[in-house]
Protein backbone atom coordinates (compact mmCIF):
# COMPACT_ATOMS: atom_id res chain seq x y z
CA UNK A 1 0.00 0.00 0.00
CA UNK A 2 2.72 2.19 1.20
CA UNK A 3 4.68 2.24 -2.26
CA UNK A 4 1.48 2.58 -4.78
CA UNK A 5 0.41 5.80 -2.85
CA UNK A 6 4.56 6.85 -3.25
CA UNK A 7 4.08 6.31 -6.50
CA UNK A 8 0.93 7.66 -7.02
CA UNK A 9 1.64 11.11 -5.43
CA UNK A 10 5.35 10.95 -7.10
CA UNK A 11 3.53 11.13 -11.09
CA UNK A 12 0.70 13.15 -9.54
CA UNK A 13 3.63 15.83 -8.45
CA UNK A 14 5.27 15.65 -11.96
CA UNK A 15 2.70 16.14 -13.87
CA UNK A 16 1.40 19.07 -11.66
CA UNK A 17 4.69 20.33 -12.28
CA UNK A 18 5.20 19.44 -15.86
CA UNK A 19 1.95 21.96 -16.38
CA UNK A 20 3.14 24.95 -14.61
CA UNK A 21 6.34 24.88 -16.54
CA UNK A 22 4.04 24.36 -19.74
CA UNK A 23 1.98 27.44 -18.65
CA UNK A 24 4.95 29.58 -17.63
CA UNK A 25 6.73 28.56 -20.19
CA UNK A 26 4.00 29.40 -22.98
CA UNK A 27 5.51 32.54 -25.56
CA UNK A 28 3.06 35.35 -25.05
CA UNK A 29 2.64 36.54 -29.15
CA UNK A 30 0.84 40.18 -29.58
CA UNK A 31 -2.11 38.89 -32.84
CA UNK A 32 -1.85 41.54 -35.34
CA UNK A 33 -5.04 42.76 -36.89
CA UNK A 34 -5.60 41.40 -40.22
CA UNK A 35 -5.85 44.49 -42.70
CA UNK A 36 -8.27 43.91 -45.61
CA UNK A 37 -5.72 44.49 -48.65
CA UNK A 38 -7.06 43.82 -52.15
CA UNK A 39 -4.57 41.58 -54.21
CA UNK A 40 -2.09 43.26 -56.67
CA UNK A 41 -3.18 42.60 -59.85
CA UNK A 42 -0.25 42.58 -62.19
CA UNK A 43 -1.97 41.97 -65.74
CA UNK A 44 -5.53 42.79 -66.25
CA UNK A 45 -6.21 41.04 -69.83
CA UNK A 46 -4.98 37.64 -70.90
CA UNK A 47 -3.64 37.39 -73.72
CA UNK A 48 -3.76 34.23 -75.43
CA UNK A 49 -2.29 33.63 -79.06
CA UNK A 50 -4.12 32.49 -81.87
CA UNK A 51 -3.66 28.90 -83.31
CA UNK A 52 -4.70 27.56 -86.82
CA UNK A 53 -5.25 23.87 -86.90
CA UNK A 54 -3.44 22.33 -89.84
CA UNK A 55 -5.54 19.10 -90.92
CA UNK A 56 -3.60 15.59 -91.76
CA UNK A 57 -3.73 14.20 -95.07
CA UNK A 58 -6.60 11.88 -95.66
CA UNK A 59 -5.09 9.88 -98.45
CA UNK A 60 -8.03 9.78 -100.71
């Protein structure tokens, strides 16, 4: 009985501790606020080349 209540209380104690480091140890970032930026539009018309279709010899 003795030495499953040591043990008991010894992982009860670490993990007690292992969350106050977690929670001190936490990095305390400032959010910035999101500014509502339309995209840069570098070209406005597509171009797109014309292409002619050359048809294949039938053979008859």
């Amino acid at each position: 009985m003795p030495m499953l209540l040591t043990t008991t209380l010894i992982f009860t104690g670490l993990v007690i501790f292992n969350l106050v480091l977690l929670k001190l140890s936490c990095n305390k970032t400032i959010k910035k606020n999101k500014i509502d930026k339309k995209p840069v539009v570098l070209r406005t018309r597509l171009t797109v080349a014309p292409t002619t279709q050359t048809l294949g010899a039938t053979g008859s």
